[in-house]
C-alpha atoms as a PDB file:
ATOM      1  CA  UNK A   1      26.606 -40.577 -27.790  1.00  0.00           C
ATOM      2  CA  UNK A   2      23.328 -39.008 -29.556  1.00  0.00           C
ATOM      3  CA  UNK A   3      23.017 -36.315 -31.413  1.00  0.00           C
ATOM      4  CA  UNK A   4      20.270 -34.999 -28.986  1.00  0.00           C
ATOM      5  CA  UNK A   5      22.669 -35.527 -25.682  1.00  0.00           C
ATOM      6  CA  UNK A   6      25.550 -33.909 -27.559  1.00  0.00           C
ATOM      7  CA  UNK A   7      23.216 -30.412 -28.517  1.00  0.00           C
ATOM      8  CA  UNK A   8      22.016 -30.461 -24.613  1.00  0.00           C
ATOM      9  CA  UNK A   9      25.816 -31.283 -22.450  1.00  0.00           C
ATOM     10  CA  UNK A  10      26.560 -28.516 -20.698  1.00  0.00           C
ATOM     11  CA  UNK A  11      29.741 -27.278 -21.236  1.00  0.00           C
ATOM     12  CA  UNK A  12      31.708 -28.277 -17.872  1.00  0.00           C
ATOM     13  CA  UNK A  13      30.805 -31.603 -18.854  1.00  0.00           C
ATOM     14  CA  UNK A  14      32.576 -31.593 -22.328  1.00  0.00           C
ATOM     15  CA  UNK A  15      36.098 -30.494 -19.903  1.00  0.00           C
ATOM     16  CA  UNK A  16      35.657 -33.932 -18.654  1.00  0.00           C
ATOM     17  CA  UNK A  17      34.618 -35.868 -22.022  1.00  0.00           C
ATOM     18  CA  UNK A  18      38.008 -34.180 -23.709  1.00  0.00           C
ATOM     19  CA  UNK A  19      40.236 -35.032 -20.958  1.00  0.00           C
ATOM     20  CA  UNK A  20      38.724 -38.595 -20.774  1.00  0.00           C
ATOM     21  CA  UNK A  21      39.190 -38.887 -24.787  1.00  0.00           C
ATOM     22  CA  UNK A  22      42.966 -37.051 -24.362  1.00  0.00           C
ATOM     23  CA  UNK A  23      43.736 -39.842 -21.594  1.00  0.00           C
ATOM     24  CA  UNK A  24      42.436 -42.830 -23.862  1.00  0.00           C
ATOM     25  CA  UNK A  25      44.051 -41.714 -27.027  1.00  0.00           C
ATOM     26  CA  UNK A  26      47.395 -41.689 -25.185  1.00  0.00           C
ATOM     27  CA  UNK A  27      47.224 -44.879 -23.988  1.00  0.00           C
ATOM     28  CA  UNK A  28      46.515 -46.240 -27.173  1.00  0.00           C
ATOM     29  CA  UNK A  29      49.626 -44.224 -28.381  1.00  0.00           C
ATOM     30  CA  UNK A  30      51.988 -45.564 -26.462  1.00  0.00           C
ATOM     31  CA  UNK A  31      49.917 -49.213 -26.623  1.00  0.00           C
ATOM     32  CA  UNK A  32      51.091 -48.836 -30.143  1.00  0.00           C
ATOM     33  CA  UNK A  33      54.822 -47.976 -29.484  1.00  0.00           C
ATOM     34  CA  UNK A  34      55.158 -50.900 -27.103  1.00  0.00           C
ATOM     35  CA  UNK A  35      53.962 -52.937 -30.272  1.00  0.00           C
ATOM     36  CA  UNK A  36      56.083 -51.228 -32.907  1.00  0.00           C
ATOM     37  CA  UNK A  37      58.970 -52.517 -30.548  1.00  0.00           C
ATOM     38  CA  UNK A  38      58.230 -56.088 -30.398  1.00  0.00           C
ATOM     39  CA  UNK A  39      57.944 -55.721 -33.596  1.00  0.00           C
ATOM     40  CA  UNK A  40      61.763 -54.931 -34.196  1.00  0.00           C
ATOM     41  CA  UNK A  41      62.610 -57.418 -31.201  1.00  0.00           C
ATOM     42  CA  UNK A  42      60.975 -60.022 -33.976  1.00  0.00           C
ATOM     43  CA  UNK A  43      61.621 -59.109 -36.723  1.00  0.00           C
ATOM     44  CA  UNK A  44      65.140 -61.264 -36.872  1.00  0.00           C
ATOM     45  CA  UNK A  45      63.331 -64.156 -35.826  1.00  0.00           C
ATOM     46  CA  UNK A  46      61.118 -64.188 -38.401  1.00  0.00           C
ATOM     47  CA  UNK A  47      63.493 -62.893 -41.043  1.00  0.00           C
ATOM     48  CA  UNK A  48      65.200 -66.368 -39.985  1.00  0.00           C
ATOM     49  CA  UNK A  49      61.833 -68.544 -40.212  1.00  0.00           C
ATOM     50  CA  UNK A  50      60.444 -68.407 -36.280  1.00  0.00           C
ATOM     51  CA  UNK A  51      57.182 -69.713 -36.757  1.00  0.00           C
ATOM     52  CA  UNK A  52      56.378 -68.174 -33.835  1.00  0.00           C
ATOM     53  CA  UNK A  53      57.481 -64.709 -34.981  1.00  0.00           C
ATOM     54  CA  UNK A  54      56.198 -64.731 -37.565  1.00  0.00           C
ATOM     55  CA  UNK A  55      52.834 -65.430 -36.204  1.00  0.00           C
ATOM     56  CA  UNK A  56      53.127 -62.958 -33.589  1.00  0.00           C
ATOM     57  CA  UNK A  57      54.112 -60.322 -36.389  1.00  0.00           C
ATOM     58  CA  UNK A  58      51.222 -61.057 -38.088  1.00  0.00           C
ATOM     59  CA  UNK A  59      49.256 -60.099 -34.889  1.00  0.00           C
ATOM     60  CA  UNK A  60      50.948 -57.345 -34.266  1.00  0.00           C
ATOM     61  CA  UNK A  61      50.573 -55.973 -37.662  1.00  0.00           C
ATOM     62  CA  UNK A  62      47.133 -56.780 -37.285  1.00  0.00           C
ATOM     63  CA  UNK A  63      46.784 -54.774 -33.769  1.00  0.00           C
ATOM     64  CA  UNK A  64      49.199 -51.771 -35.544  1.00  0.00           C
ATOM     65  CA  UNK A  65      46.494 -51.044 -38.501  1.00  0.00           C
ATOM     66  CA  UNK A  66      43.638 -51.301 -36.004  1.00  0.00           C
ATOM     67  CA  UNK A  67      45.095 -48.784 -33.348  1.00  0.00           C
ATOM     68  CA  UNK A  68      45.918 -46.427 -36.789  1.00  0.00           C
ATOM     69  CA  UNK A  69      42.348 -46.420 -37.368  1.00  0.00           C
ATOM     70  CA  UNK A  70      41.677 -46.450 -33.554  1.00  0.00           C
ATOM     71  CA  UNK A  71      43.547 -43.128 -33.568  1.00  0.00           C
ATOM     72  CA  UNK A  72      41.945 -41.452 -36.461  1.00  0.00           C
ATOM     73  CA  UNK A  73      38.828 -41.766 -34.640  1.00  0.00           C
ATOM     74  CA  UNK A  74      39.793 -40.513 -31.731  1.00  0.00           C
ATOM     75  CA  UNK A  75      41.206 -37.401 -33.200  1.00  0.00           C
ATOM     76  CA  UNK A  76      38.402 -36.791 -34.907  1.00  0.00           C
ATOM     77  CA  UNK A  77      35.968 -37.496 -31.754  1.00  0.00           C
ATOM     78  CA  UNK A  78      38.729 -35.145 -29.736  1.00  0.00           C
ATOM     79  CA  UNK A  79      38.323 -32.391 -32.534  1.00  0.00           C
ATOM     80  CA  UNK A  80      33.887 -32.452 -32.352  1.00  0.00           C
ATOM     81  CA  UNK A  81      34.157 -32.308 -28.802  1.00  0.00           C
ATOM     82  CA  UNK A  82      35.928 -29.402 -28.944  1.00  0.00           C
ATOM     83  CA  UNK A  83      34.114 -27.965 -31.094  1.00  0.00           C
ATOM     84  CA  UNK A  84      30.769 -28.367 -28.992  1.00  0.00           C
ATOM     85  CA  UNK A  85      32.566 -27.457 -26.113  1.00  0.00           C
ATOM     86  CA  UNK A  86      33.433 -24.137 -27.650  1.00  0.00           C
ATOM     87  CA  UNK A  87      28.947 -24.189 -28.697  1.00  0.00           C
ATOM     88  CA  UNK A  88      28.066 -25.407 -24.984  1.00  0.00           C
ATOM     89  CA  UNK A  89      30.175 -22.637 -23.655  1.00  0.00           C
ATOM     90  CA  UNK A  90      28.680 -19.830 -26.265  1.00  0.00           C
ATOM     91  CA  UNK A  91      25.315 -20.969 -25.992  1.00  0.00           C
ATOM     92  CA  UNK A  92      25.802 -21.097 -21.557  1.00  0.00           C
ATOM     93  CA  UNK A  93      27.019 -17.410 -22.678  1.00  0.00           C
ATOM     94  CA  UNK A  94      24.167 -16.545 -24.406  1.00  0.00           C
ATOM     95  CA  UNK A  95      21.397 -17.457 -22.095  1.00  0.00           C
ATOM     96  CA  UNK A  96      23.446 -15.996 -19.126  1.00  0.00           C
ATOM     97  CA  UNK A  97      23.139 -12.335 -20.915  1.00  0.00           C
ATOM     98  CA  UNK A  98      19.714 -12.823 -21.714  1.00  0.00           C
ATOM     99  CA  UNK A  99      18.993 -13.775 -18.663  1.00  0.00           C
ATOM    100  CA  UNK A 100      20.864 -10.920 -16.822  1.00  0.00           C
ATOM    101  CA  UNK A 101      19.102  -8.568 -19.368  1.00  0.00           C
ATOM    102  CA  UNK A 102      15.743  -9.591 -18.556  1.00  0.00           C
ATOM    103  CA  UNK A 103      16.469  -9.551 -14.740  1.00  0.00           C
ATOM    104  CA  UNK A 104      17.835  -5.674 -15.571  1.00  0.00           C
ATOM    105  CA  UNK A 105      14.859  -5.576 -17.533  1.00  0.00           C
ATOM    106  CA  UNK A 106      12.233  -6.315 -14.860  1.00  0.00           C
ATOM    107  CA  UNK A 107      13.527  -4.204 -12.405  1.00  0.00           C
ATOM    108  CA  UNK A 108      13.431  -1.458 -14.308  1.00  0.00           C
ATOM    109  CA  UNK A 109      10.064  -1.806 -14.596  1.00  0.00           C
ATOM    110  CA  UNK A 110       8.999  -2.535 -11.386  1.00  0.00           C
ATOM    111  CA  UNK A 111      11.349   0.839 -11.097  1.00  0.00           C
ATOM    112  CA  UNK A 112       8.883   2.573 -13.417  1.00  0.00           C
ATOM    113  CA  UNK A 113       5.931   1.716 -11.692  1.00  0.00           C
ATOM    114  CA  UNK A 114       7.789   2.627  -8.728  1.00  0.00           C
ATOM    115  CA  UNK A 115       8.336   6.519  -9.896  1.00  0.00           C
ATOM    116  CA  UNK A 116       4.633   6.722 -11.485  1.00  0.00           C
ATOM    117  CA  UNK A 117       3.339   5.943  -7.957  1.00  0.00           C
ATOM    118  CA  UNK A 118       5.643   8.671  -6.682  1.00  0.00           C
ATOM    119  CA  UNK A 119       4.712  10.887  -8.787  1.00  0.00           C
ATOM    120  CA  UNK A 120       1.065  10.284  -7.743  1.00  0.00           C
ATOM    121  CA  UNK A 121       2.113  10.692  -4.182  1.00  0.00           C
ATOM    122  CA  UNK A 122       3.777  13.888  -4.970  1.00  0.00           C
ATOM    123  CA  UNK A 123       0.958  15.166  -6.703  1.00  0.00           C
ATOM    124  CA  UNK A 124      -1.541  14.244  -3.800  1.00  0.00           C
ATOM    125  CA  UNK A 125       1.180  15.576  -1.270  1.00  0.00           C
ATOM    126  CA  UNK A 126       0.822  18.986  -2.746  1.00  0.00           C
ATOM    127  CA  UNK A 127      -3.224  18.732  -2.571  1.00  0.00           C
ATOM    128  CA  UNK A 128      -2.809  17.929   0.906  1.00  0.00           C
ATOM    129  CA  UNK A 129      -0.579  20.840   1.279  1.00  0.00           C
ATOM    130  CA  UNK A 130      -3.596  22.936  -0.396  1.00  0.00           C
ATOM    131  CA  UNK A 131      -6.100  21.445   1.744  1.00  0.00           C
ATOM    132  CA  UNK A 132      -3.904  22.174   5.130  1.00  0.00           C
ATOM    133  CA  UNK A 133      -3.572  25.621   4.026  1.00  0.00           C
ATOM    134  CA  UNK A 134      -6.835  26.220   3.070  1.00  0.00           C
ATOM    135  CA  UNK A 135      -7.702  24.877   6.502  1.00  0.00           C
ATOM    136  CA  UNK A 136      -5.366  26.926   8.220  1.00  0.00           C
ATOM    137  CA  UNK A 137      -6.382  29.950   6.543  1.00  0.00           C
ATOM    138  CA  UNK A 138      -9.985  29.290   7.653  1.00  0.00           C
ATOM    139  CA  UNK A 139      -9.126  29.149  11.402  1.00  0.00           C
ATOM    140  CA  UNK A 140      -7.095  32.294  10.949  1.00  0.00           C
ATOM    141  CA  UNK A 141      -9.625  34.361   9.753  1.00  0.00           C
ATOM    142  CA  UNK A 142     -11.467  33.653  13.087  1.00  0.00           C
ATOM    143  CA  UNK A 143      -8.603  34.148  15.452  1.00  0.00           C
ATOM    144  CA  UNK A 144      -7.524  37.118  17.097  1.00  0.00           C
ATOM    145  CA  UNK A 145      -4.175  38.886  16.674  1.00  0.00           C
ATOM    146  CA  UNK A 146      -2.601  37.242  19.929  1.00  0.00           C
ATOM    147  CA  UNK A 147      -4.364  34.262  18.765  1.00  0.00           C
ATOM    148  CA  UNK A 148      -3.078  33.990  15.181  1.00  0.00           C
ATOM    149  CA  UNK A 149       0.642  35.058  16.192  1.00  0.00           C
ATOM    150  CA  UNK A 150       1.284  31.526  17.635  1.00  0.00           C
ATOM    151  CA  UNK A 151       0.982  30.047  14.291  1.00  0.00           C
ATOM    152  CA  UNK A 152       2.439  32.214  11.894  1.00  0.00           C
ATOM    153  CA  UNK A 153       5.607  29.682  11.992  1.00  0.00           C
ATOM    154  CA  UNK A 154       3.202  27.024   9.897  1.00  0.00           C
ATOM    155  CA  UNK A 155       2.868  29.379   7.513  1.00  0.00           C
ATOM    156  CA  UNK A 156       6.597  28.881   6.921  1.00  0.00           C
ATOM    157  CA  UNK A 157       8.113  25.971   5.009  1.00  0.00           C
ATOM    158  CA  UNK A 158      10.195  24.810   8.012  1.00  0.00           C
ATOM    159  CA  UNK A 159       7.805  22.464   9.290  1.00  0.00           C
ATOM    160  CA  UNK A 160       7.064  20.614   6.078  1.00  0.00           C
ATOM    161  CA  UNK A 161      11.179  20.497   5.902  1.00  0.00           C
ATOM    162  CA  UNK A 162      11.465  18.948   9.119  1.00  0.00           C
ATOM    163  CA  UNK A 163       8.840  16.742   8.450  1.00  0.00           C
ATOM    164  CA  UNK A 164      10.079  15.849   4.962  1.00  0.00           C
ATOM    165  CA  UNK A 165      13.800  15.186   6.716  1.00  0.00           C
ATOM    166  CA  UNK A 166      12.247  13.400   9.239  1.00  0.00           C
ATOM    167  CA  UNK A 167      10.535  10.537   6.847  1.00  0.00           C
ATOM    168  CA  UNK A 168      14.263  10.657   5.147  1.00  0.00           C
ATOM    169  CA  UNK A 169      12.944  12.259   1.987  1.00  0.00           C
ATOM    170  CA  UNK A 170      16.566  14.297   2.048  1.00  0.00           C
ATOM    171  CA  UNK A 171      18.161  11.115   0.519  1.00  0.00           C
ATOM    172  CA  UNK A 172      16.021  11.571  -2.702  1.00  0.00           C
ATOM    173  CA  UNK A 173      15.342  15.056  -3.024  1.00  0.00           C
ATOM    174  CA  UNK A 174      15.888  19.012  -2.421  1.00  0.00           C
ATOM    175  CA  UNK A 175      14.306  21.804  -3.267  1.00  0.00           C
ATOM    176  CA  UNK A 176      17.573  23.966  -3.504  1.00  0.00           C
ATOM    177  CA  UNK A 177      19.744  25.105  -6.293  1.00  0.00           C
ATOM    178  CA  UNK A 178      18.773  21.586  -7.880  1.00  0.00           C
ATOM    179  CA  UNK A 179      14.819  22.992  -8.249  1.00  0.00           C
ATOM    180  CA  UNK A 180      15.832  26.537  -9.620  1.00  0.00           C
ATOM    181  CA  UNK A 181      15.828  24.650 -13.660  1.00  0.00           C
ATOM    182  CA  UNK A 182      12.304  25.241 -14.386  1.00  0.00           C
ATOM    183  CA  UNK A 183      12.589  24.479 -17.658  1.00  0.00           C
ATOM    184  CA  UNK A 184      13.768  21.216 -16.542  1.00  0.00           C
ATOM    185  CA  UNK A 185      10.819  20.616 -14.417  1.00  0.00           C
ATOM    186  CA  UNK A 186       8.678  17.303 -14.968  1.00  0.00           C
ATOM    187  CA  UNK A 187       7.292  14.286 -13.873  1.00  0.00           C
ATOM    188  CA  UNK A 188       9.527  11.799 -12.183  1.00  0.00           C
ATOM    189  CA  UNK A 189       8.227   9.242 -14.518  1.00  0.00           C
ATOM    190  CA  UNK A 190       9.042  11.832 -17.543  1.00  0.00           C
ATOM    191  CA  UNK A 191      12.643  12.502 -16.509  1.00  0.00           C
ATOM    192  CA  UNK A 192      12.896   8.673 -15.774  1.00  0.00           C
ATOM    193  CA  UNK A 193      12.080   7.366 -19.236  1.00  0.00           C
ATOM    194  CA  UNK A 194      14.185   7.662 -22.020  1.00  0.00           C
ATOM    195  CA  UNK A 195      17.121   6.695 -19.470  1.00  0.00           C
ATOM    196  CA  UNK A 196      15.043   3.355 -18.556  1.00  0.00           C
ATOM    197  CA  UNK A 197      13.167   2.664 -22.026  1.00  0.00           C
ATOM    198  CA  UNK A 198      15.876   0.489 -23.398  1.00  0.00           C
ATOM    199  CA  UNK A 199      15.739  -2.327 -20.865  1.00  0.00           C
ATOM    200  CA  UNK A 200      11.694  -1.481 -20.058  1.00  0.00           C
ATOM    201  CA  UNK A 201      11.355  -2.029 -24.169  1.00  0.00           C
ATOM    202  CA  UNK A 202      14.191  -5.021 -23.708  1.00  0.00           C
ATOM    203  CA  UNK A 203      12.032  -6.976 -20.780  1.00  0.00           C
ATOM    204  CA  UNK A 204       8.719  -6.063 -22.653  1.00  0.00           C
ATOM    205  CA  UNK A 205       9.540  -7.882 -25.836  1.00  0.00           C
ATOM    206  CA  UNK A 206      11.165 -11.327 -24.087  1.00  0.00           C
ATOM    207  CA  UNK A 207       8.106 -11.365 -22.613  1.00  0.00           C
END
């Protein structure tokens, strides 16, 4: 296996290599115990001159020092896999955070943009307000008594509330006890930042 294919396995893939290397080094194990005991089963024949046990026994031997080295190797190949297993896995870790921070990231700033485009909307809301007023107070001044009696009810904020509950704005604001902290009062986009400017700052530098 290279170098470059060992740096790039994901880590479920290293579960598999380990358990593959884990099943071969145990048959090679118990490969070597099956030898070790035809080795005793010979070892009187040759002890009384078998040729042919004492040829075998050489073979054996022979087969016995190869699966010791055969089993070094695969301890040591069992222990690097492991060990990139345990890299795969904190690398995989790694890139899933920064990838779940930049998501966080982005939304908050498509959040930010978000608020800065309500607070223009709230500021041309309130010049719209101005303008209707201004209006209203024009046709006013030309009415008659009986005539301006049957609008005195715009001149109210009920309207604007109905209106406002109407569009569903009364799942993101009220002008109740909430609005009586003027010194509290600001932008949307002010209140907003230093609560979002850690992931904003986050999502700006990965990019």
């Amino acid at each position: 296996m290279h170098l470059g294919t060992i740096a790039t396995k994901p880590a479920q893939e290293w579960e598999g290599v380990i358990a593959d290397l884990a099943a071969k080094q145990q048959a090679s194990q118990e490969h070597n115990e099956r030898l070790r005991t035809q080795k005793q089963e010979l070892a009187l024949e040759a002890a009384m001159g078998s040729t042919d046990a004492k040829k075998r026994l050489k073979e054996i031997n022979a087969e016995l020092a190869k699966l010791a080295l055969e089993g070094d190797d695969f301890d040591a190949a069992i222990r690097q896999a492991e060990s990139a297993w345990t890299n795969a896995e904190h690398a995989e870790a790694e890139a899933a955070e920064h990838d779940r921070r930049a998501k966080i990231g982005e939304s908050m700033k498509c959040y930010r943009d978000s608020v800065s485009r309500i607070d223009a909307g709230l500021a041309a809301l309130v010049e719209h307000f101005k303008a209707a007023t201004a209006n209203l107070d024009a046709a006013e001044a030309l009415m008659t008594a009986t005539e301006s009696q049957y609008i005195r009810q715009l001149r109210t904020v009920f309207g604007p509330t109905l209106a406002a509950s109407h569009f569903g704005l009364g799942r993101f604001l009220e002008l109740g006890p909430t609005a009586r902290h003027i010194q509290d009062r600001q932008p949307l986009e002010a209140y907003a930042r230093p609560r979002i400017s850690g992931w904003v700052d986050d999502q700006q530098e990965g990019e």
